[in-house]
N, C-alpha and C. Protein backbone atom coordinates (compact mmCIF):
# COMPACT_ATOMS: atom_id res chain seq x y z
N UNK A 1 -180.74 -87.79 12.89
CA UNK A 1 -180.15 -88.47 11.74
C UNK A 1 -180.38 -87.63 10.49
N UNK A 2 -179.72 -87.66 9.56
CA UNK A 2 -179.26 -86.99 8.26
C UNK A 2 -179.56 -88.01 7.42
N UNK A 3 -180.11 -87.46 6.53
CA UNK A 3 -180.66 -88.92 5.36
C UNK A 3 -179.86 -88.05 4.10
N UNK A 4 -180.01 -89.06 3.28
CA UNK A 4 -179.29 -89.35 2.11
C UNK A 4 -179.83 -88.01 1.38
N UNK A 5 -180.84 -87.84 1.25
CA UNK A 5 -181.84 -87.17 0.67
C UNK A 5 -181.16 -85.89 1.19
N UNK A 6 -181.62 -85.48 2.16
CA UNK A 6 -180.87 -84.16 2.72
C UNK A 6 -179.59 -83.77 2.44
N UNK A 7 -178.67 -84.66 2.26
CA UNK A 7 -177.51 -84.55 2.00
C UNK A 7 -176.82 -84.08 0.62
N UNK A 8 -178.04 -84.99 -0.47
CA UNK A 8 -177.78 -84.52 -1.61
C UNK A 8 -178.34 -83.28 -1.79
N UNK A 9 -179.43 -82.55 -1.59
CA UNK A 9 -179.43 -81.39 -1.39
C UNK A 9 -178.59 -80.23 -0.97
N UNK A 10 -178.37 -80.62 -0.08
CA UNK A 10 -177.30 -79.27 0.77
C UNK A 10 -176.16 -79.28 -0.41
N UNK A 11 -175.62 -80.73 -0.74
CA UNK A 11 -174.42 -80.73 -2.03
C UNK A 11 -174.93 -79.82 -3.33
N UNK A 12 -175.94 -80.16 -3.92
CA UNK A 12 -176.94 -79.15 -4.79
C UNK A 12 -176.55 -77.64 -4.77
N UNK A 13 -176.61 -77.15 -3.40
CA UNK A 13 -176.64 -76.20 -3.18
C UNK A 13 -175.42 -75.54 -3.29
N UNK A 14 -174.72 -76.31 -2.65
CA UNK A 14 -172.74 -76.41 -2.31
C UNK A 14 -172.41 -76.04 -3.99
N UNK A 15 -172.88 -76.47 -5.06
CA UNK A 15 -172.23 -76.66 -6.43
C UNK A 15 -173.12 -76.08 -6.82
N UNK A 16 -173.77 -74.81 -6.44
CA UNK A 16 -174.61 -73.47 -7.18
C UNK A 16 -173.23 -72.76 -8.22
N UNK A 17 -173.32 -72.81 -9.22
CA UNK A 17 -172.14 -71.74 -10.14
C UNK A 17 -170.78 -72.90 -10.52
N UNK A 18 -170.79 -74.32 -10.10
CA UNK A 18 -169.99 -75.28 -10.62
C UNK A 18 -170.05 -75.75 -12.09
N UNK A 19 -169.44 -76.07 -12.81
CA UNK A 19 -169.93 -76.30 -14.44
C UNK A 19 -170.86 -77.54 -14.04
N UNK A 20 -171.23 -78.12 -14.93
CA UNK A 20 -172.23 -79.30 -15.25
C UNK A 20 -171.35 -79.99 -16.30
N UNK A 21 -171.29 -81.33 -16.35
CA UNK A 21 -171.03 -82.31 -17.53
C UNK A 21 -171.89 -82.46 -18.16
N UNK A 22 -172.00 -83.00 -19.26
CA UNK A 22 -173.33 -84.04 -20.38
C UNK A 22 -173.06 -84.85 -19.72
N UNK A 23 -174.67 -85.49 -20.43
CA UNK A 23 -175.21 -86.72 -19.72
C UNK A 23 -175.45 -87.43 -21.04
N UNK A 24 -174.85 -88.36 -22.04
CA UNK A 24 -175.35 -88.94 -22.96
C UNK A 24 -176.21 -90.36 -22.77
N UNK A 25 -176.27 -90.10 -23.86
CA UNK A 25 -177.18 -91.74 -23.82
C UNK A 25 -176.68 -91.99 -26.02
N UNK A 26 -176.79 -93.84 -25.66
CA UNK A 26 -176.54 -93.88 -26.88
C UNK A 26 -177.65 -93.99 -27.64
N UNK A 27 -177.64 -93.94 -29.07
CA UNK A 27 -178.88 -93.75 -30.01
C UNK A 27 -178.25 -94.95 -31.31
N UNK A 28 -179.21 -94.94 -32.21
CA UNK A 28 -178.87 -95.72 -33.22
C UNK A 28 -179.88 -95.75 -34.03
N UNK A 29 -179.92 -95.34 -35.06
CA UNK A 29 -181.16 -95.09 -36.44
C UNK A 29 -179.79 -95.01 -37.53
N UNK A 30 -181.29 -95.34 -38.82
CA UNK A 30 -180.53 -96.06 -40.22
C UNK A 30 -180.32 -94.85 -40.74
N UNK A 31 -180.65 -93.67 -40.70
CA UNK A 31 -180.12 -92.58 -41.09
C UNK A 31 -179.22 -91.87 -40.83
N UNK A 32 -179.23 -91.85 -39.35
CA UNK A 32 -177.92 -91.00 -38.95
C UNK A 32 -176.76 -92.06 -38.06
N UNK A 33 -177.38 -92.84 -38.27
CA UNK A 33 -175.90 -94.15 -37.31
C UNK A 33 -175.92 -93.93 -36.23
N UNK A 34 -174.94 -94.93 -35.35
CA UNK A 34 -174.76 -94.59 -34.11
C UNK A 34 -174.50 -93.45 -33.77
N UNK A 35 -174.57 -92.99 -32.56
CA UNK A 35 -174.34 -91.78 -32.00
C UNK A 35 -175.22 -91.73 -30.40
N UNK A 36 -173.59 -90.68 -29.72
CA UNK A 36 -174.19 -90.49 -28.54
C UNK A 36 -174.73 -88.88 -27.98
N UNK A 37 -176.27 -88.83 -27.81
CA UNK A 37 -176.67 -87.35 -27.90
C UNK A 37 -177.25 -87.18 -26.21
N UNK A 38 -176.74 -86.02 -26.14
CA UNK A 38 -177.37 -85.48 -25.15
C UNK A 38 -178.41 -85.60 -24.30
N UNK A 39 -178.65 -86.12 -23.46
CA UNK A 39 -179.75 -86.12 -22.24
C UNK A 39 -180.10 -85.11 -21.36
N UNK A 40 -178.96 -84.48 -20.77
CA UNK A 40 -179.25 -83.43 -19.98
C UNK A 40 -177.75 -83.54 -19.36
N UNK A 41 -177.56 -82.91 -18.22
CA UNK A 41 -176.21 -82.32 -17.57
C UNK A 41 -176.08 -82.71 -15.90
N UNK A 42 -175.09 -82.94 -15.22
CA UNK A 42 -174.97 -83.13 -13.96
C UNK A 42 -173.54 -82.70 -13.61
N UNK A 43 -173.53 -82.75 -12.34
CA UNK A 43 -172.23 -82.45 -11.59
C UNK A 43 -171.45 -83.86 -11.41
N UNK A 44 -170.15 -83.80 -11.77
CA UNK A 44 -169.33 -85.05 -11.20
C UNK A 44 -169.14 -85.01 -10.15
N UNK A 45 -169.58 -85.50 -9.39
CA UNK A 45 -169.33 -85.99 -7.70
C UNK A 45 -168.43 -87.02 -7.41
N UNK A 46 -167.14 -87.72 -8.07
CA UNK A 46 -166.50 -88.95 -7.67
C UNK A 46 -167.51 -89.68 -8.61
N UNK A 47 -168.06 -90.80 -7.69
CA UNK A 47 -168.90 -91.98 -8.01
C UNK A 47 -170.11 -91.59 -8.22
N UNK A 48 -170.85 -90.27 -8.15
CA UNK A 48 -171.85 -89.76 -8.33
C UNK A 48 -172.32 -88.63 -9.27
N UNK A 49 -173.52 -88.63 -10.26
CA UNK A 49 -173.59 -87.28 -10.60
C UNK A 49 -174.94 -86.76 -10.27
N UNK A 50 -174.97 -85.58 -9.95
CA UNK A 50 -176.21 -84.83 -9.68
C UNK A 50 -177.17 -84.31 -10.17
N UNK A 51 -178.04 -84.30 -10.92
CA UNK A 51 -178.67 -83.42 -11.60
C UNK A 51 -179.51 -82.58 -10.72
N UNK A 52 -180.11 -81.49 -11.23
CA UNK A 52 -181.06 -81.01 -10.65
C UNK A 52 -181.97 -81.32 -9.53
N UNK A 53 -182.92 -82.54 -9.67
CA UNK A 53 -183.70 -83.34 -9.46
C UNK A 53 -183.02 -84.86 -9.45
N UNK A 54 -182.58 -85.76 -10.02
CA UNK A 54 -181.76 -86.93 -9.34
C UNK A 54 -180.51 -87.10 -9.15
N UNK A 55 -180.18 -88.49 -8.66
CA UNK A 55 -178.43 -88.55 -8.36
C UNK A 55 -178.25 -90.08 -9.59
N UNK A 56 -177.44 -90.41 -9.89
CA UNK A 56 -177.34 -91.40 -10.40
C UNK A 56 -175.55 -91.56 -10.35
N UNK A 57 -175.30 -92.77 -10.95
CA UNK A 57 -174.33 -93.76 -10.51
C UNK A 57 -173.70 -93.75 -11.82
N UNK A 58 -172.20 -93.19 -11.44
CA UNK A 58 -171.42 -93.05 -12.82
C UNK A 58 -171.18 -94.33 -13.53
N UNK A 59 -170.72 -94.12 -14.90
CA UNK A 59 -170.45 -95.66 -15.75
C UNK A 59 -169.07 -95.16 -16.60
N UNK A 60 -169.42 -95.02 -17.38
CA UNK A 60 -168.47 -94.47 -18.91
C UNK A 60 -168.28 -93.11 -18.70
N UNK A 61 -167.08 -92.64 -18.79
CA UNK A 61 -166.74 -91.00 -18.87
C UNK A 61 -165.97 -90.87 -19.69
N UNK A 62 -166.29 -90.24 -20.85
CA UNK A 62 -165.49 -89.64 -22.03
C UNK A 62 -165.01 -88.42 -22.99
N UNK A 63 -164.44 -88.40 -23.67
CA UNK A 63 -164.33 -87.03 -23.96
C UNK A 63 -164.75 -86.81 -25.18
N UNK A 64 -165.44 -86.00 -26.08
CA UNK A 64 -166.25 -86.15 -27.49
C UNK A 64 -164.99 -85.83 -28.11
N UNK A 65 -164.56 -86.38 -29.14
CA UNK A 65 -163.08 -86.27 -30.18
C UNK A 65 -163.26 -86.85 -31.80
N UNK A 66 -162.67 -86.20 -32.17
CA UNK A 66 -161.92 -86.80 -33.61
C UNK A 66 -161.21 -87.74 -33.53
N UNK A 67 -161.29 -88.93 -34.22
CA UNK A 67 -160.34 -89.75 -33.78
C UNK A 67 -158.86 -89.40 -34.76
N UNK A 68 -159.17 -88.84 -35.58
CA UNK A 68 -158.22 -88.53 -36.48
C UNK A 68 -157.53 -89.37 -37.08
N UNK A 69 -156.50 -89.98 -37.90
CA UNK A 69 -155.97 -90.91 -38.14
C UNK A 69 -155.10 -91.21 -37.54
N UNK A 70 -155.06 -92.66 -36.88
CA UNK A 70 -154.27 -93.09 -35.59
C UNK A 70 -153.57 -94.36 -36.35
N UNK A 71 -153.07 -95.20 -36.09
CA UNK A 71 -152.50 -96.30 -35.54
C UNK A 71 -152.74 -96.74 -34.02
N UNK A 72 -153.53 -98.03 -34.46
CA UNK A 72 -154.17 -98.58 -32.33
C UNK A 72 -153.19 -99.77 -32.47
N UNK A 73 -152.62 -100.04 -31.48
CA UNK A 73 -151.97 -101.22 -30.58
C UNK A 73 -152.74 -101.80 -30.30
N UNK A 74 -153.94 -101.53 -29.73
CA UNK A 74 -154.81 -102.53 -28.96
C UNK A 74 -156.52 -102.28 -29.50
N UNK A 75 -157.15 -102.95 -29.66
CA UNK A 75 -158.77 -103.27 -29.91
C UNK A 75 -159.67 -102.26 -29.16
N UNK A 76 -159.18 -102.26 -27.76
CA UNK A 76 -159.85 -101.61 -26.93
C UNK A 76 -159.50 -99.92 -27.32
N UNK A 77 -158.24 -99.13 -27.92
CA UNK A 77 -158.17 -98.23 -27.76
C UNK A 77 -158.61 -97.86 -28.99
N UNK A 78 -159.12 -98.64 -30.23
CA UNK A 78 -160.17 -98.03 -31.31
C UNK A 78 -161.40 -97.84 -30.88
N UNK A 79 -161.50 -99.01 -30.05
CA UNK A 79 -163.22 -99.02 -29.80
C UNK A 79 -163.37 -97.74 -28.86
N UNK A 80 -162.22 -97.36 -27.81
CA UNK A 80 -162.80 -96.10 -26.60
C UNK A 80 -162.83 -94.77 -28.09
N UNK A 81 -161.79 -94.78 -29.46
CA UNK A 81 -161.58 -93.65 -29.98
C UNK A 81 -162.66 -93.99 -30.70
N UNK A 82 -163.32 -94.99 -31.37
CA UNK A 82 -164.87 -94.87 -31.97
C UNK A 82 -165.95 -94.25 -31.02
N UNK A 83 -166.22 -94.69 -29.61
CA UNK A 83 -166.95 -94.20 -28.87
C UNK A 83 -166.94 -92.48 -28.79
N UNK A 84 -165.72 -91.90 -28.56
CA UNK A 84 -165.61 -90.38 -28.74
C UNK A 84 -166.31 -89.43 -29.87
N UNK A 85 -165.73 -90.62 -30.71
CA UNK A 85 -166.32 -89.92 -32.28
C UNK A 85 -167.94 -89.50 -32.04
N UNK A 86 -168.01 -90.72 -31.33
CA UNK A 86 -169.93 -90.94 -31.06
C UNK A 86 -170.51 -89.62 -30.58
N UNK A 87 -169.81 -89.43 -29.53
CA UNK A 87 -170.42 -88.02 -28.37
C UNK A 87 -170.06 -86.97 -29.43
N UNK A 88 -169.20 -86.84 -30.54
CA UNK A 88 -168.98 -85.69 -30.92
C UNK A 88 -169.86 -85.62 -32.30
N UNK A 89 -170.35 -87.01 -33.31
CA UNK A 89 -170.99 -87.22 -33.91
C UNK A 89 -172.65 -87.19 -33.69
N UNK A 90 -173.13 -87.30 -32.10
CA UNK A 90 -174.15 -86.75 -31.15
C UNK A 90 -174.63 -85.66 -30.84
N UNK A 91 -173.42 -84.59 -30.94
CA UNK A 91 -173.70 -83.22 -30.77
C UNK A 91 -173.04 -82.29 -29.99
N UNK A 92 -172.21 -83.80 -28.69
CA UNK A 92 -171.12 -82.87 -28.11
C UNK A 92 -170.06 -81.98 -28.57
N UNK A 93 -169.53 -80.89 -28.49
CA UNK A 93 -168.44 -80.24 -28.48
C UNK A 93 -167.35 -81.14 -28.38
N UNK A 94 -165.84 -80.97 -29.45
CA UNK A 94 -164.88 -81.51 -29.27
C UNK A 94 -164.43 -80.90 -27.86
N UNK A 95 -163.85 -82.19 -27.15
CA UNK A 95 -163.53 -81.84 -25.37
C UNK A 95 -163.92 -81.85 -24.52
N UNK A 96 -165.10 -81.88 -24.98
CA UNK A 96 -167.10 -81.43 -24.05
C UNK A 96 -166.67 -83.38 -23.44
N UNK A 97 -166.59 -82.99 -21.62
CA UNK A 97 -166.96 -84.35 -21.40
C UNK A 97 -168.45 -84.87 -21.18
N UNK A 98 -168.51 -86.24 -21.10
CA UNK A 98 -169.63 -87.20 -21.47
C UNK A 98 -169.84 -88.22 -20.68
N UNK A 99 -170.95 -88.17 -20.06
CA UNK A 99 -170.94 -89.38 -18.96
C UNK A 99 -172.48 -90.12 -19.61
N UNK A 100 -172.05 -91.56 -20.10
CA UNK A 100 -172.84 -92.60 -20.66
C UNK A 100 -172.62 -94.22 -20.03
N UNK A 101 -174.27 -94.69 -19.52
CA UNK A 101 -174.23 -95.48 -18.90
C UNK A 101 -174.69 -95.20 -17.55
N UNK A 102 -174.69 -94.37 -17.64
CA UNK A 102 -174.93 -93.94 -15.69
C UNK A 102 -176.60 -95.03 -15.61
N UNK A 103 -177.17 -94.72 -13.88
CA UNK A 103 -177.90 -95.80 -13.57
C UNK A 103 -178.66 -94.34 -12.48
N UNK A 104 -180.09 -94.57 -12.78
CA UNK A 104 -180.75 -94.06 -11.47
C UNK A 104 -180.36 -94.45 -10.40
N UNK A 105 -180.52 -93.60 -9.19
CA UNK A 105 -179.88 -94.13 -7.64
C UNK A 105 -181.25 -93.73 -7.18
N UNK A 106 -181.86 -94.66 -6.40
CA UNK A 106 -183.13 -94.82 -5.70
C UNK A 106 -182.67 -94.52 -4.00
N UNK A 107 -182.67 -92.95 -3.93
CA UNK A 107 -182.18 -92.37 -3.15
C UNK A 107 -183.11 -92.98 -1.84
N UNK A 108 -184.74 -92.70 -2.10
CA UNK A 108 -185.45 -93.18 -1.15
C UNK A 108 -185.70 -94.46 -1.05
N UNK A 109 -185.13 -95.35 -1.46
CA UNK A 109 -184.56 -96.86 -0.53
C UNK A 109 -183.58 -97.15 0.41
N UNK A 110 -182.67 -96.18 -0.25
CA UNK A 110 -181.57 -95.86 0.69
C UNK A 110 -182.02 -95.25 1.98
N UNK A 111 -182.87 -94.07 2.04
CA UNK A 111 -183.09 -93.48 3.48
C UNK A 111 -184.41 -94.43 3.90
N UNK A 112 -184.76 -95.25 3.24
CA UNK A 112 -185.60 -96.25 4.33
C UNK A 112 -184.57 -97.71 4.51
N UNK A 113 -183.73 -97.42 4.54
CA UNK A 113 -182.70 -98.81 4.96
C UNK A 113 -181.69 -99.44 4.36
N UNK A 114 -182.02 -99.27 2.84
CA UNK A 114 -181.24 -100.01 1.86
C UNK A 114 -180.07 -99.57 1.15
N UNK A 115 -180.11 -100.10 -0.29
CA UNK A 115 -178.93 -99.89 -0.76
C UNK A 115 -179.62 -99.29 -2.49
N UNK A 116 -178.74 -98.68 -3.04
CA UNK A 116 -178.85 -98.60 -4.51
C UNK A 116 -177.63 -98.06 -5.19
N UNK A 117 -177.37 -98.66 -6.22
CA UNK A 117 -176.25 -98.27 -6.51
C UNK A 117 -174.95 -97.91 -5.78
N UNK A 118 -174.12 -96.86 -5.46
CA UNK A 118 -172.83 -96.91 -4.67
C UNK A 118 -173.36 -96.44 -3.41
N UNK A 119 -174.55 -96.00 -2.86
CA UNK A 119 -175.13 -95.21 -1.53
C UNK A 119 -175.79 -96.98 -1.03
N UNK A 120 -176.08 -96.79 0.42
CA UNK A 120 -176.62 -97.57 1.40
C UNK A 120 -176.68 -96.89 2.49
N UNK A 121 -177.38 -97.12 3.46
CA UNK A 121 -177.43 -96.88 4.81
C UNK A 121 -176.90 -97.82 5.68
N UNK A 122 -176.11 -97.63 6.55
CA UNK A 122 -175.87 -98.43 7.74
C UNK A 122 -175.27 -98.07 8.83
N UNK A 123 -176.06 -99.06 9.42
CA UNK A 123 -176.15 -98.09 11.19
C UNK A 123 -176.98 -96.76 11.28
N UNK A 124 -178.03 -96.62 10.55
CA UNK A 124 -178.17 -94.88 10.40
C UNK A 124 -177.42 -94.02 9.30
N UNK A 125 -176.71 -94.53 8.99
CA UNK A 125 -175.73 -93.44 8.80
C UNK A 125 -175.72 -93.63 7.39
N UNK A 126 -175.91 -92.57 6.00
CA UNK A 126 -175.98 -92.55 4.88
C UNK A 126 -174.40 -92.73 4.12
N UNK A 127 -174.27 -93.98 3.59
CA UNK A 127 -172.66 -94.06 2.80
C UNK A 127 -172.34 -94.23 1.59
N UNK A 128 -171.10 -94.20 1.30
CA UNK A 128 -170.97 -94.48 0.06
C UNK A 128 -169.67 -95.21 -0.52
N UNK A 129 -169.43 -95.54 -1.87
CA UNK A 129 -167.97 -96.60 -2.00
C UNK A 129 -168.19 -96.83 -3.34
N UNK A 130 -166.47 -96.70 -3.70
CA UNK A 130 -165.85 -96.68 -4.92
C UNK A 130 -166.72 -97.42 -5.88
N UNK A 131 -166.06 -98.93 -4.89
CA UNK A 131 -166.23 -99.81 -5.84
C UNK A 131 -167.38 -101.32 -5.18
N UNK A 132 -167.61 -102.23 -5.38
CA UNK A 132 -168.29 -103.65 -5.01
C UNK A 132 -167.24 -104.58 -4.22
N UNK A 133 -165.54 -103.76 -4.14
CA UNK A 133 -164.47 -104.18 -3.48
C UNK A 133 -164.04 -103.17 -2.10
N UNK A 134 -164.80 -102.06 -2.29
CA UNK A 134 -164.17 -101.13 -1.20
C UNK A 134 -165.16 -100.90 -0.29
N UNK A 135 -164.62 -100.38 0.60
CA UNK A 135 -165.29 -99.90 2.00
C UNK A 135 -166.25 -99.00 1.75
N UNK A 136 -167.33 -98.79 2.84
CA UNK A 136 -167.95 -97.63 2.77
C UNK A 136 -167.64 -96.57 3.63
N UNK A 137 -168.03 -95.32 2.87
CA UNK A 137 -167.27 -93.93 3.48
C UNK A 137 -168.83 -93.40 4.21
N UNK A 138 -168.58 -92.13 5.09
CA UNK A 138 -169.75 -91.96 4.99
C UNK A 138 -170.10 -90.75 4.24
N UNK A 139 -171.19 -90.39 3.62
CA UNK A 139 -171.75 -90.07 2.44
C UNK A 139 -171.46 -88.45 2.69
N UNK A 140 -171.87 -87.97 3.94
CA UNK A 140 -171.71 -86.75 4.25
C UNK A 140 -169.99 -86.08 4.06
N UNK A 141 -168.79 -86.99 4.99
CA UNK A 141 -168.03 -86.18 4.69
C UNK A 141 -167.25 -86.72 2.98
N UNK A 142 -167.57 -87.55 2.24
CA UNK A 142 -167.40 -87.76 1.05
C UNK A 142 -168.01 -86.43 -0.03
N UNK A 143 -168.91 -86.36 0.14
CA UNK A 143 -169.44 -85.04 -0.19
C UNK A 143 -168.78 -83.44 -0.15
N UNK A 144 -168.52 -83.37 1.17
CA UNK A 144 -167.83 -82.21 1.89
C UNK A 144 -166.49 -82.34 1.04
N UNK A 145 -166.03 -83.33 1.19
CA UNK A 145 -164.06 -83.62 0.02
C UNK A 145 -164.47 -83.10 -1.07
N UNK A 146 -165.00 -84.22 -1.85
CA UNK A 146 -165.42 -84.33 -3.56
C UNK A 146 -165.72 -82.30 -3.41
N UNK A 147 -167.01 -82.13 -2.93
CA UNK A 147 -167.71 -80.65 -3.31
C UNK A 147 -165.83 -79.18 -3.45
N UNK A 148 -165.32 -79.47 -2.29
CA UNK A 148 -164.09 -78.82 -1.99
C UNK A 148 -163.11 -79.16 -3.15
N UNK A 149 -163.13 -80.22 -4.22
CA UNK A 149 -162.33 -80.00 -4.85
C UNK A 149 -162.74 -79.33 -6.27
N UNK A 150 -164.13 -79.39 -6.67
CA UNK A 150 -164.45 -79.36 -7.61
C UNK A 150 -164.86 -77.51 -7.63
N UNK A 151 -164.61 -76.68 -6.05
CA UNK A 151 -164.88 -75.18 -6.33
C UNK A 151 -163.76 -74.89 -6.05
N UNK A 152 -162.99 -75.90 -5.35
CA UNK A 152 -160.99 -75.51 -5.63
C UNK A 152 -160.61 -74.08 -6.13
C-alpha cells in the first residue's frame, strides 16, 4: 500500500523547477488597513497546494489588481475587486496569484484511516474530491493528471 504521505512526496519531487503561487493570509491594523500579505508559496495542485513541508486545502484564489475605476453590476464583483486590491496593497505583485483561506490537511490521519480536508482513505487506497458533492478519485492517479498539466 501507498500512503498519502508518500504520494505527496514523489508529487514534491514531480514539481522540482514548477513556479510556486503565494500563500496569503489576511491582516488588519489601524495603521496600515486591511491587507492581504504573504505567508509563504505552494504549488497549485487542483484542490490542493503543496508547500515544501505541508499540503493544505485550497479556498480563495485571486489575482493581486488595481481595481481601477469600474462601474459593478453586482455587490459581489466590488467586494472580489476590493479583495485584489488587498493582495496587491499586501505586497503582492500586480497579476501575482494568491491563494487565501486555505486549511491545513492532516495528512497523517488520513494514512491512519481517515479523512481531512479533500484527501481520505478508503479501502486502503489514498483519495481525493472536488467537492462535499463529488466522488472520490484516487489520489495517486489525480496527482499523475494535475502534475502533467502544470509541466505541460
Amino acid at each position: 500500500m501507498t500512503s498519502a504521505a508518500e504520494l505527496l512526496a514523489d508529487a514534491r519531487g514531480a514539481l522540482a523547477g514548477v513556479p510556486k503561487e503565494g500563500l496569503g493570509e489576511d491582516r488588519s491594523s489601524r495603521w496600515r488597513g486591511e491587507r492581504i500579505v504573504r505567508v509563504g508559496e505552494a504549488w497549485h495542485v487542483g484542490v490542493l497546494l503543496l508547500t515544501d513541508d505541508r499540503t493544505l486545502a485550497t479556498a480563495e484564489v485571486l489575482r493581486a489588481a488595481d481595481p481601477g475605476r469600474r462601474g459593478y453590476t453586482a455587490e459581489s464583483a466590488r467586494e472580489r475587486a476590493a479583495r485584489r486590491q488587498m493582495a496587491l496593497r499586501g505586497g503582492f505583485g500586480e497579476g501575482e496569484v494568491v491563494h487565501v483561506g486555505w486549511t491545513v490537511i492532516d495528512v497523517d490521519a488520513v494514512d491512519a484511516g481517515g479523512s481531512s480536508g479533500p484527501l481520505a482513505m478508503r479501502g486502503g487506497v489514498p483519495m481525493v474530491r472536488w467537492s462535499n458533492a463529488s466522488a472520490y478519485l484516487p489520489l495517486e492517479a489525480y496527482l499523475r493528471e494535475r502534475i502533467e498539466l502544470l509541466r505541460g
